[in-house]
N, C-alpha and C. Protein backbone atom coordinates (compact mmCIF):
# COMPACT_ATOMS: atom_id res chain seq x y z
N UNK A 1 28.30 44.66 102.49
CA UNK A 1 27.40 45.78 102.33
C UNK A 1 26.81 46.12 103.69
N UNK A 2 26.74 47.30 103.99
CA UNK A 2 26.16 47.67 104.80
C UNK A 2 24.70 47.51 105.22
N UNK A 3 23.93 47.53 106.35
CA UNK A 3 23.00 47.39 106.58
C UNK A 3 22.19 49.19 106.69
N UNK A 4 20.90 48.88 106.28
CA UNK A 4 20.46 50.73 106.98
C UNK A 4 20.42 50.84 108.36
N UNK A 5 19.99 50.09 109.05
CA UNK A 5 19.81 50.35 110.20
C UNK A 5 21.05 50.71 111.17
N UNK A 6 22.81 50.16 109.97
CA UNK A 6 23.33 51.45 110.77
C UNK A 6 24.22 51.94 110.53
N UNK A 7 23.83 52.73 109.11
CA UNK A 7 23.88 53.98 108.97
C UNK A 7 22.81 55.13 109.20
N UNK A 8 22.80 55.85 109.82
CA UNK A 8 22.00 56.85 110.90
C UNK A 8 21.53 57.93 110.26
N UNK A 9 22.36 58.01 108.11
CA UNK A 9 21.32 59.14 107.79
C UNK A 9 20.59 58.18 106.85
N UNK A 10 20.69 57.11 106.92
CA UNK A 10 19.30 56.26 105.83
C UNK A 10 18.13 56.16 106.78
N UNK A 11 17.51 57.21 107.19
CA UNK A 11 16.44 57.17 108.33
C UNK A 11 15.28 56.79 106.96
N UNK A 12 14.80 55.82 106.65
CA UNK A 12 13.99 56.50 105.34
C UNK A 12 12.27 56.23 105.71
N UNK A 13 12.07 55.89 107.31
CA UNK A 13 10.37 56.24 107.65
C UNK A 13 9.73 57.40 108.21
N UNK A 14 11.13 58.54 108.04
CA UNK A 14 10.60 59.30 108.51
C UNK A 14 9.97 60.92 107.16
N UNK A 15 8.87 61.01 108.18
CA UNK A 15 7.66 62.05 107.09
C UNK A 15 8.35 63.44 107.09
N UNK A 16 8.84 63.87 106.06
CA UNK A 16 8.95 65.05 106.03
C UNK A 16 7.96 66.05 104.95
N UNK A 17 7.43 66.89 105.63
CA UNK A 17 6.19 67.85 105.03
C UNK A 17 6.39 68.93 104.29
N UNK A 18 6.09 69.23 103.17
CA UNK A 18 6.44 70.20 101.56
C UNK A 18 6.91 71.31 102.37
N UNK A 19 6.08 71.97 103.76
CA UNK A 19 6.49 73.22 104.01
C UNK A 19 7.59 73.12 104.67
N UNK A 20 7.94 71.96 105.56
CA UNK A 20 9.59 72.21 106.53
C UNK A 20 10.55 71.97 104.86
N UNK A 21 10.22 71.49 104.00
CA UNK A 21 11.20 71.09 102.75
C UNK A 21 11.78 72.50 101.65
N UNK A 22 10.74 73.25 101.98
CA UNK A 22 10.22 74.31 100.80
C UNK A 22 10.77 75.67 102.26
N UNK A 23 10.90 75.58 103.53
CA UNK A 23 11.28 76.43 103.75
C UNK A 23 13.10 76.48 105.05
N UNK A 24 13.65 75.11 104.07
CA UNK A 24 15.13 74.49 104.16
C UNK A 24 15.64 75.35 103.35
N UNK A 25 17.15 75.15 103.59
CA UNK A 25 17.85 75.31 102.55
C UNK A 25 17.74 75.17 101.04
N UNK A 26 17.25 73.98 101.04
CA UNK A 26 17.34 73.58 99.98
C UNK A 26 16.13 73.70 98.64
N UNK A 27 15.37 74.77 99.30
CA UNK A 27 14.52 75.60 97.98
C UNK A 27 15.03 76.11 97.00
N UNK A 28 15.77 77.03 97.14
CA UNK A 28 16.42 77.08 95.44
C UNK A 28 16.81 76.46 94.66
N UNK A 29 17.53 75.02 95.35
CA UNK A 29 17.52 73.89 94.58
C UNK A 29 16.61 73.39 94.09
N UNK A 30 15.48 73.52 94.46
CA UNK A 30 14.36 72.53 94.21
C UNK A 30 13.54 73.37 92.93
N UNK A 31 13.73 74.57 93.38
CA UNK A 31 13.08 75.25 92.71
C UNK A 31 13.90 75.62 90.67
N UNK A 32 15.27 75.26 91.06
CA UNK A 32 15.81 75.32 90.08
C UNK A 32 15.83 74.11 89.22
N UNK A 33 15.38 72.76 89.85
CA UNK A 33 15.69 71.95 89.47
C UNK A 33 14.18 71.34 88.67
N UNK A 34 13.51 72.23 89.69
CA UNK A 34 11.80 71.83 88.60
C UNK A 34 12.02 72.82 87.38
N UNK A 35 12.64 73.87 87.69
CA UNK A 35 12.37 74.72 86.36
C UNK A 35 12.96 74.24 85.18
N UNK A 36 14.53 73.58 85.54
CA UNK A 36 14.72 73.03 84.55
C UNK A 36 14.09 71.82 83.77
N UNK A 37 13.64 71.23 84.66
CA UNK A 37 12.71 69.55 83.87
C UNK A 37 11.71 70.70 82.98
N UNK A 38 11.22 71.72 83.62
CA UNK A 38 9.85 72.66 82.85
C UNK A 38 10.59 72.61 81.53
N UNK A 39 11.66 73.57 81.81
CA UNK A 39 12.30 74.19 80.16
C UNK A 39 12.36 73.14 79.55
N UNK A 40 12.68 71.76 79.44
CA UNK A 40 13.22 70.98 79.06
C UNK A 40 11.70 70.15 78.57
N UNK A 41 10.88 70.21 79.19
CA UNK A 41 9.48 69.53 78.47
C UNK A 41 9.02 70.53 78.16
N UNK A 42 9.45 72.05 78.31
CA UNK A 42 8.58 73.11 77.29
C UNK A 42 9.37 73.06 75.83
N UNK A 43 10.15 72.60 75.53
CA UNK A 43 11.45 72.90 74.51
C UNK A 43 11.26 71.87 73.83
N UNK A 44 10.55 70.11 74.53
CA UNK A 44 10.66 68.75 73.65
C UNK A 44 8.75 69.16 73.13
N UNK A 45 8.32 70.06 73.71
CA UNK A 45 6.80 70.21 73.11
C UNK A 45 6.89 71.06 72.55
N UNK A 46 7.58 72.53 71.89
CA UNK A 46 7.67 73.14 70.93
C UNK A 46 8.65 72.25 69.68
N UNK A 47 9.20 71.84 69.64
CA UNK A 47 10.02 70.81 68.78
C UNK A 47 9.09 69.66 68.34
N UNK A 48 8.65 69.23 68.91
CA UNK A 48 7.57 68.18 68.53
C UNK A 48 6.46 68.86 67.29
N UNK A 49 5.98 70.15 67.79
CA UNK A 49 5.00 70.79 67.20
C UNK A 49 5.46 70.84 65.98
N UNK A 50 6.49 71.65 65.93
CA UNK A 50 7.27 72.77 64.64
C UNK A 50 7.62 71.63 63.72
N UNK A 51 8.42 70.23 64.09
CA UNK A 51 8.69 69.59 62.83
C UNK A 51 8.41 69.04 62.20
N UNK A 52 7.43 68.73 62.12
CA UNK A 52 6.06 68.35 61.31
C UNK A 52 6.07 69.10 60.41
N UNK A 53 6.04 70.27 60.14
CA UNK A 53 5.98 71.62 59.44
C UNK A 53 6.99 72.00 59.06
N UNK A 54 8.10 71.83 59.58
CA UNK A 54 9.13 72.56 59.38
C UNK A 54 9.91 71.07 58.05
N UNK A 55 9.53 70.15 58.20
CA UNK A 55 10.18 68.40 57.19
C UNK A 55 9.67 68.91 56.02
N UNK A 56 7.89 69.80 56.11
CA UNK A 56 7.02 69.37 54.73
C UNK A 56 7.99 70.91 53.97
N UNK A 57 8.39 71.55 54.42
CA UNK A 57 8.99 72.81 53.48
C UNK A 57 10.25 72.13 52.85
């Protein structure tokens, strides 16, 4: 197994700050990827609600 120290992209002490992250490439990813966890805990909290209600009919 390899060690990190050398492989050269496991840098992992270095600080990277929301705004150099958020204005990378890689914002739409990020941004797509929170929306989905959203839909996905907005969808297990309407389901939760409704079947309670929806068993007693």
């Amino acid at each position: 197994m390899a060690e990190a120290s050398n492989n050269p992209g496991a840098d992992t002490d270095t600080f990277v700050p929301w705004r150099e992250f958020l204005k990378s490439n890689y914002a739409p990813s990020l941004a797509l990827v929170c929306l989905a966890v959203w839909l996905h805990a907005a969808d297990s909290l309407v389901v939760a609600t409704m079947l309670p209600q929806l068993l007693r009919k």
